[in-house]
PDB file of N, CA and C in Angstrom:
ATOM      1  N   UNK A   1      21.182  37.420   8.076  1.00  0.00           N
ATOM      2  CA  UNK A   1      21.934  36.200   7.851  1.00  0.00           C
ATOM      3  C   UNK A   1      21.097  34.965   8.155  1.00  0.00           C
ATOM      4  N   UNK A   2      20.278  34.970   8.835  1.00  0.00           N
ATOM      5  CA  UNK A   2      19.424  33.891   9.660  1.00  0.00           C
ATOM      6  C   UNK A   2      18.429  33.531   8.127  1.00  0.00           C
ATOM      7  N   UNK A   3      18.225  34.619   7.956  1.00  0.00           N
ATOM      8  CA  UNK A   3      17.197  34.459   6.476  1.00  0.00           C
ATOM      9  C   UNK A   3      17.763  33.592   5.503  1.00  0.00           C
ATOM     10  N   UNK A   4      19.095  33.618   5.026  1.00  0.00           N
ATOM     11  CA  UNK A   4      19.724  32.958   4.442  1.00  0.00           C
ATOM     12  C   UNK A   4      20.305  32.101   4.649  1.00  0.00           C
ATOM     13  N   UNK A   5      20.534  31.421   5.845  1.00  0.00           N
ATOM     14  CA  UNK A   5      20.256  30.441   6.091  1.00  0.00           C
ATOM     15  C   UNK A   5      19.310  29.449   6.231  1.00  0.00           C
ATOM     16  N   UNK A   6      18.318  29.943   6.428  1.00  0.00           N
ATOM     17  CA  UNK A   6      17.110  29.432   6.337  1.00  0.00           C
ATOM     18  C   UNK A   6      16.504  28.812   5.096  1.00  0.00           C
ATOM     19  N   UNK A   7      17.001  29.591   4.232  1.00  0.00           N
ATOM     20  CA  UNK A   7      16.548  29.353   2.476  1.00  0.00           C
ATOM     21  C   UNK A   7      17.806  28.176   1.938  1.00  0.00           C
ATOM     22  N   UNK A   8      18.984  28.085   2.418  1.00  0.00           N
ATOM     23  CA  UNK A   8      19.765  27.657   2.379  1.00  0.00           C
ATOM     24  C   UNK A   8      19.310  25.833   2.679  1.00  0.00           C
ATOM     25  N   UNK A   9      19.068  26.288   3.983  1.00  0.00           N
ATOM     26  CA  UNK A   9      18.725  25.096   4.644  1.00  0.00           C
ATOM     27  C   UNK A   9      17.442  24.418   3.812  1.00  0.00           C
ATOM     28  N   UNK A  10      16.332  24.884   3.589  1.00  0.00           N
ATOM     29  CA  UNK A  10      15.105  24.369   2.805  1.00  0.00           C
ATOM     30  C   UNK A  10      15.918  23.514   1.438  1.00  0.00           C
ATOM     31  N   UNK A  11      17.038  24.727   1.046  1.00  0.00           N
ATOM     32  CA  UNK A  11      17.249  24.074  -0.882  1.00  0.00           C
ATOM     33  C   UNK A  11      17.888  22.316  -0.205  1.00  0.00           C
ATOM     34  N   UNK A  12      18.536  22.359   0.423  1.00  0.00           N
ATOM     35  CA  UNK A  12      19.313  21.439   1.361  1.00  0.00           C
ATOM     36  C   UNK A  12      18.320  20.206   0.902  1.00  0.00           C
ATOM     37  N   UNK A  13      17.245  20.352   2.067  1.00  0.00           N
ATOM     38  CA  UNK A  13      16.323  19.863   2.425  1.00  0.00           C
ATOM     39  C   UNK A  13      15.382  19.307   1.439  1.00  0.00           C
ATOM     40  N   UNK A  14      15.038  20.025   0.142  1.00  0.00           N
ATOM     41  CA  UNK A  14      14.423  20.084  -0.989  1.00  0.00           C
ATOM     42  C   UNK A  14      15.647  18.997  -1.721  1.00  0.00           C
ATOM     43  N   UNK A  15      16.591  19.244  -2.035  1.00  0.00           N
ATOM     44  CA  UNK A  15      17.632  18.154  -2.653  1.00  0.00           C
ATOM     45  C   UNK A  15      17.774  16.908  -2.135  1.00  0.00           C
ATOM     46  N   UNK A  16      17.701  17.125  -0.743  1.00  0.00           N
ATOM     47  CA  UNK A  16      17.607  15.562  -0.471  1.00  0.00           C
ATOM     48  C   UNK A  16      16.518  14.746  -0.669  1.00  0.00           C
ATOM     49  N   UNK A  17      15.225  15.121  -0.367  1.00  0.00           N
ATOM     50  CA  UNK A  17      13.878  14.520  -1.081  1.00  0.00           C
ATOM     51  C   UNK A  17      13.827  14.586  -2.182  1.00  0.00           C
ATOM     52  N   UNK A  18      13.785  14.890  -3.050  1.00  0.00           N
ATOM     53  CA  UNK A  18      13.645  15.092  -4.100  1.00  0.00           C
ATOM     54  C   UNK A  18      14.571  14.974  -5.386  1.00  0.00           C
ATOM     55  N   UNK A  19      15.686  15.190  -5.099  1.00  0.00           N
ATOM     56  CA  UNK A  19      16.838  15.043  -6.091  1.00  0.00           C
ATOM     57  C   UNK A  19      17.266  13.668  -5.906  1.00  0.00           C
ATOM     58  N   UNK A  20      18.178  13.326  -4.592  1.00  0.00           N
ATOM     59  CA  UNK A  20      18.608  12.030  -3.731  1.00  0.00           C
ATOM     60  C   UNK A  20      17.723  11.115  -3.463  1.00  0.00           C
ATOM     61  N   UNK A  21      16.658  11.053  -2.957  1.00  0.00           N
ATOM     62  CA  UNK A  21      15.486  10.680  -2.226  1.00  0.00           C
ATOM     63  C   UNK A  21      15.320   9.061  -3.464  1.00  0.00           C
ATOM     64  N   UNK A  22      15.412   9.709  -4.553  1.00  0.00           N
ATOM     65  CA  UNK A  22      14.294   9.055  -5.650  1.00  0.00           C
ATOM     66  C   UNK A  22      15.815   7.347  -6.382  1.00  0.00           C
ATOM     67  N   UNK A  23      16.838   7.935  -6.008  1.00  0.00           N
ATOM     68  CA  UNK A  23      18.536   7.393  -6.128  1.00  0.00           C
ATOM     69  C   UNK A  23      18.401   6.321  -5.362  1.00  0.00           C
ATOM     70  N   UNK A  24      17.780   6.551  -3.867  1.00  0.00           N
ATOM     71  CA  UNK A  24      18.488   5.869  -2.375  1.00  0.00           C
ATOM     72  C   UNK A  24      17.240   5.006  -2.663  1.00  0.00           C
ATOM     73  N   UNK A  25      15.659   5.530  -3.062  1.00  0.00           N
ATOM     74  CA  UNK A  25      14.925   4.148  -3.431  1.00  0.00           C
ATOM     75  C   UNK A  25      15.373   3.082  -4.436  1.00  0.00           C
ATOM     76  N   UNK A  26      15.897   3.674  -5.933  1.00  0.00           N
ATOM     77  CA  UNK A  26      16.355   2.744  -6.185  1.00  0.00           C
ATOM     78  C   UNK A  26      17.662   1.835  -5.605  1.00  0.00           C
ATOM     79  N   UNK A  27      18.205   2.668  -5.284  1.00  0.00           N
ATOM     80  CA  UNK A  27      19.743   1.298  -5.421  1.00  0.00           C
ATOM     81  C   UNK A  27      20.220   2.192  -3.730  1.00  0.00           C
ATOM     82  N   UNK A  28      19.215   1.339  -2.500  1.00  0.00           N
ATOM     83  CA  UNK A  28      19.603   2.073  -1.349  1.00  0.00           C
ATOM     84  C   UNK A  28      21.300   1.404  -1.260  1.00  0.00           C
ATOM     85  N   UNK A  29      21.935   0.395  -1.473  1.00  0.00           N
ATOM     86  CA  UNK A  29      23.201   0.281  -1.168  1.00  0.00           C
ATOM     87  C   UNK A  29      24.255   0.472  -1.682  1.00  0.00           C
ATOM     88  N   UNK A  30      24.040   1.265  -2.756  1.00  0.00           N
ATOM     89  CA  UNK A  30      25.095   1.596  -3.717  1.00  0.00           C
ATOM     90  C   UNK A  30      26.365   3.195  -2.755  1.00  0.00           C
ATOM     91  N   UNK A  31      27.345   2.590  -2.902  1.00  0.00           N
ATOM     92  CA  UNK A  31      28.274   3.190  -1.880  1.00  0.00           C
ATOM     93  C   UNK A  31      27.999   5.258  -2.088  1.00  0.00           C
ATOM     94  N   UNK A  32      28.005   5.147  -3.703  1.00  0.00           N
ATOM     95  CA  UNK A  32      27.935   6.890  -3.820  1.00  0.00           C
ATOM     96  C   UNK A  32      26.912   7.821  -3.030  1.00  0.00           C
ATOM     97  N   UNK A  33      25.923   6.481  -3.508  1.00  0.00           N
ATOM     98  CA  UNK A  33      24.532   7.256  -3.355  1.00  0.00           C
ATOM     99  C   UNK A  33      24.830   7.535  -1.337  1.00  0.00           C
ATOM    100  N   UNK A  34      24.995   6.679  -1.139  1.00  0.00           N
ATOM    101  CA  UNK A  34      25.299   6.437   0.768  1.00  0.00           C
ATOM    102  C   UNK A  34      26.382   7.871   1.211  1.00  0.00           C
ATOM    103  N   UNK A  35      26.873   7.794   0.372  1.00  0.00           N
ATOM    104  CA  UNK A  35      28.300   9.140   0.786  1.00  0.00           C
ATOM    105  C   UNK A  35      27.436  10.240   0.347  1.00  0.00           C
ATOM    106  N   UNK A  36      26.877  10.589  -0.315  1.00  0.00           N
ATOM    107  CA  UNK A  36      25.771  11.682  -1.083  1.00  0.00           C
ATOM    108  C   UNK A  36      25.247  12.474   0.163  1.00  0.00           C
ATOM    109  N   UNK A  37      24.237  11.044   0.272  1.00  0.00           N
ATOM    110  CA  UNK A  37      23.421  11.203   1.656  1.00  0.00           C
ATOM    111  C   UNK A  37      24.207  11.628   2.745  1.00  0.00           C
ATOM    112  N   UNK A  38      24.816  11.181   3.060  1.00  0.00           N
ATOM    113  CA  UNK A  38      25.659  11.550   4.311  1.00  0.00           C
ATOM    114  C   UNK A  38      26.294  13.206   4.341  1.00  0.00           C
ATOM    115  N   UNK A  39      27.011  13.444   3.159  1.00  0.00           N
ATOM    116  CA  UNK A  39      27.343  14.281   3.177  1.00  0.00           C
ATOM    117  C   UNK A  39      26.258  15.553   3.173  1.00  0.00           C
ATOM    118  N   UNK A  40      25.266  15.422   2.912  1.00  0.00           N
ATOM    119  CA  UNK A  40      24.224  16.378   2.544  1.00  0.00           C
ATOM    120  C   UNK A  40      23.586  16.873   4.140  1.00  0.00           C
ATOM    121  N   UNK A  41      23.260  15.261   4.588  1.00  0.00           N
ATOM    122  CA  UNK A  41      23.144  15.512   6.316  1.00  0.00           C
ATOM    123  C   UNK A  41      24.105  16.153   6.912  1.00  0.00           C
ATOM    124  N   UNK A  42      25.103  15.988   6.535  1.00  0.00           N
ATOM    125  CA  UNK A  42      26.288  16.906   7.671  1.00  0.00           C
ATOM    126  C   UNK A  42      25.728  18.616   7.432  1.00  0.00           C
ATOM    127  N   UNK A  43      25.780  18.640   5.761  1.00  0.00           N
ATOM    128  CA  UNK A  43      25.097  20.183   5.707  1.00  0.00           C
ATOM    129  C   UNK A  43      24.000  20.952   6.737  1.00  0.00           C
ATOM    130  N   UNK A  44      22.980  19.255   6.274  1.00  0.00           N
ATOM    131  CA  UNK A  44      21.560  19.956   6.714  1.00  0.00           C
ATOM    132  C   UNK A  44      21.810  20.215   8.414  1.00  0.00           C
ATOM    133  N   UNK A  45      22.701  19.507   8.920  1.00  0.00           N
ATOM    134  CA  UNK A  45      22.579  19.496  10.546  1.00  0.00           C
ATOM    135  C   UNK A  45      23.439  20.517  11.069  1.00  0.00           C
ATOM    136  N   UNK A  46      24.745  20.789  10.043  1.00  0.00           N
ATOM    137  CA  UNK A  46      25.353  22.668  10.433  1.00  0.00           C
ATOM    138  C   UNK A  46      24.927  23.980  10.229  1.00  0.00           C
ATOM    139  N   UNK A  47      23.526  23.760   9.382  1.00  0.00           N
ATOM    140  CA  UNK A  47      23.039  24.741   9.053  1.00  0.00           C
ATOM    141  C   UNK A  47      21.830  24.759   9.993  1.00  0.00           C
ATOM    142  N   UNK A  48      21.290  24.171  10.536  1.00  0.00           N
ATOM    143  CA  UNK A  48      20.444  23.846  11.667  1.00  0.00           C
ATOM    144  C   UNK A  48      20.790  24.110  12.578  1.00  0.00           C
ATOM    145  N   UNK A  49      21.644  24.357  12.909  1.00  0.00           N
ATOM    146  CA  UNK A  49      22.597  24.035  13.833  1.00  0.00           C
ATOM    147  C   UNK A  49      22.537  25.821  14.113  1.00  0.00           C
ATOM    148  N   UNK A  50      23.025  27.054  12.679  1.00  0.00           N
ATOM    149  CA  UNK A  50      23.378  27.820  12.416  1.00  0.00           C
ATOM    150  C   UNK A  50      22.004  28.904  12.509  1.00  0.00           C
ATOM    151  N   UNK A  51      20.749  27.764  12.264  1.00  0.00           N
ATOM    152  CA  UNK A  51      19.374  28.939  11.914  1.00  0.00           C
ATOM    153  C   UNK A  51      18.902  29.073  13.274  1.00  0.00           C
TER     154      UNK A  51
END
């Protein structure tokens, strides 16, 4: 289970740089993009939390 979390956690991690990352440079104050982010951190930090 730890394994899969782990891979879990990276795709996480990989989406937020890379998918999000490129959003929050352009238009850092746009409300979605801000809830995006946030919500993605709650992931990355229960699954961290979990590995």
């Amino acid at each position: 289970m730890t394994a899969q979390v782990h891979v879990l956690l990276s795709e996480v991690r990989r989406m937020i740089t890379r998918t999000i990352g490129p959003h929050v440079a352009l238009d850092p104050e746009d409300k979605r993009v801000r809830h995006i982010v946030a919500q993605l951190n709650s992931v990355e930090s229960t699954l961290d939390l979990i590995d």
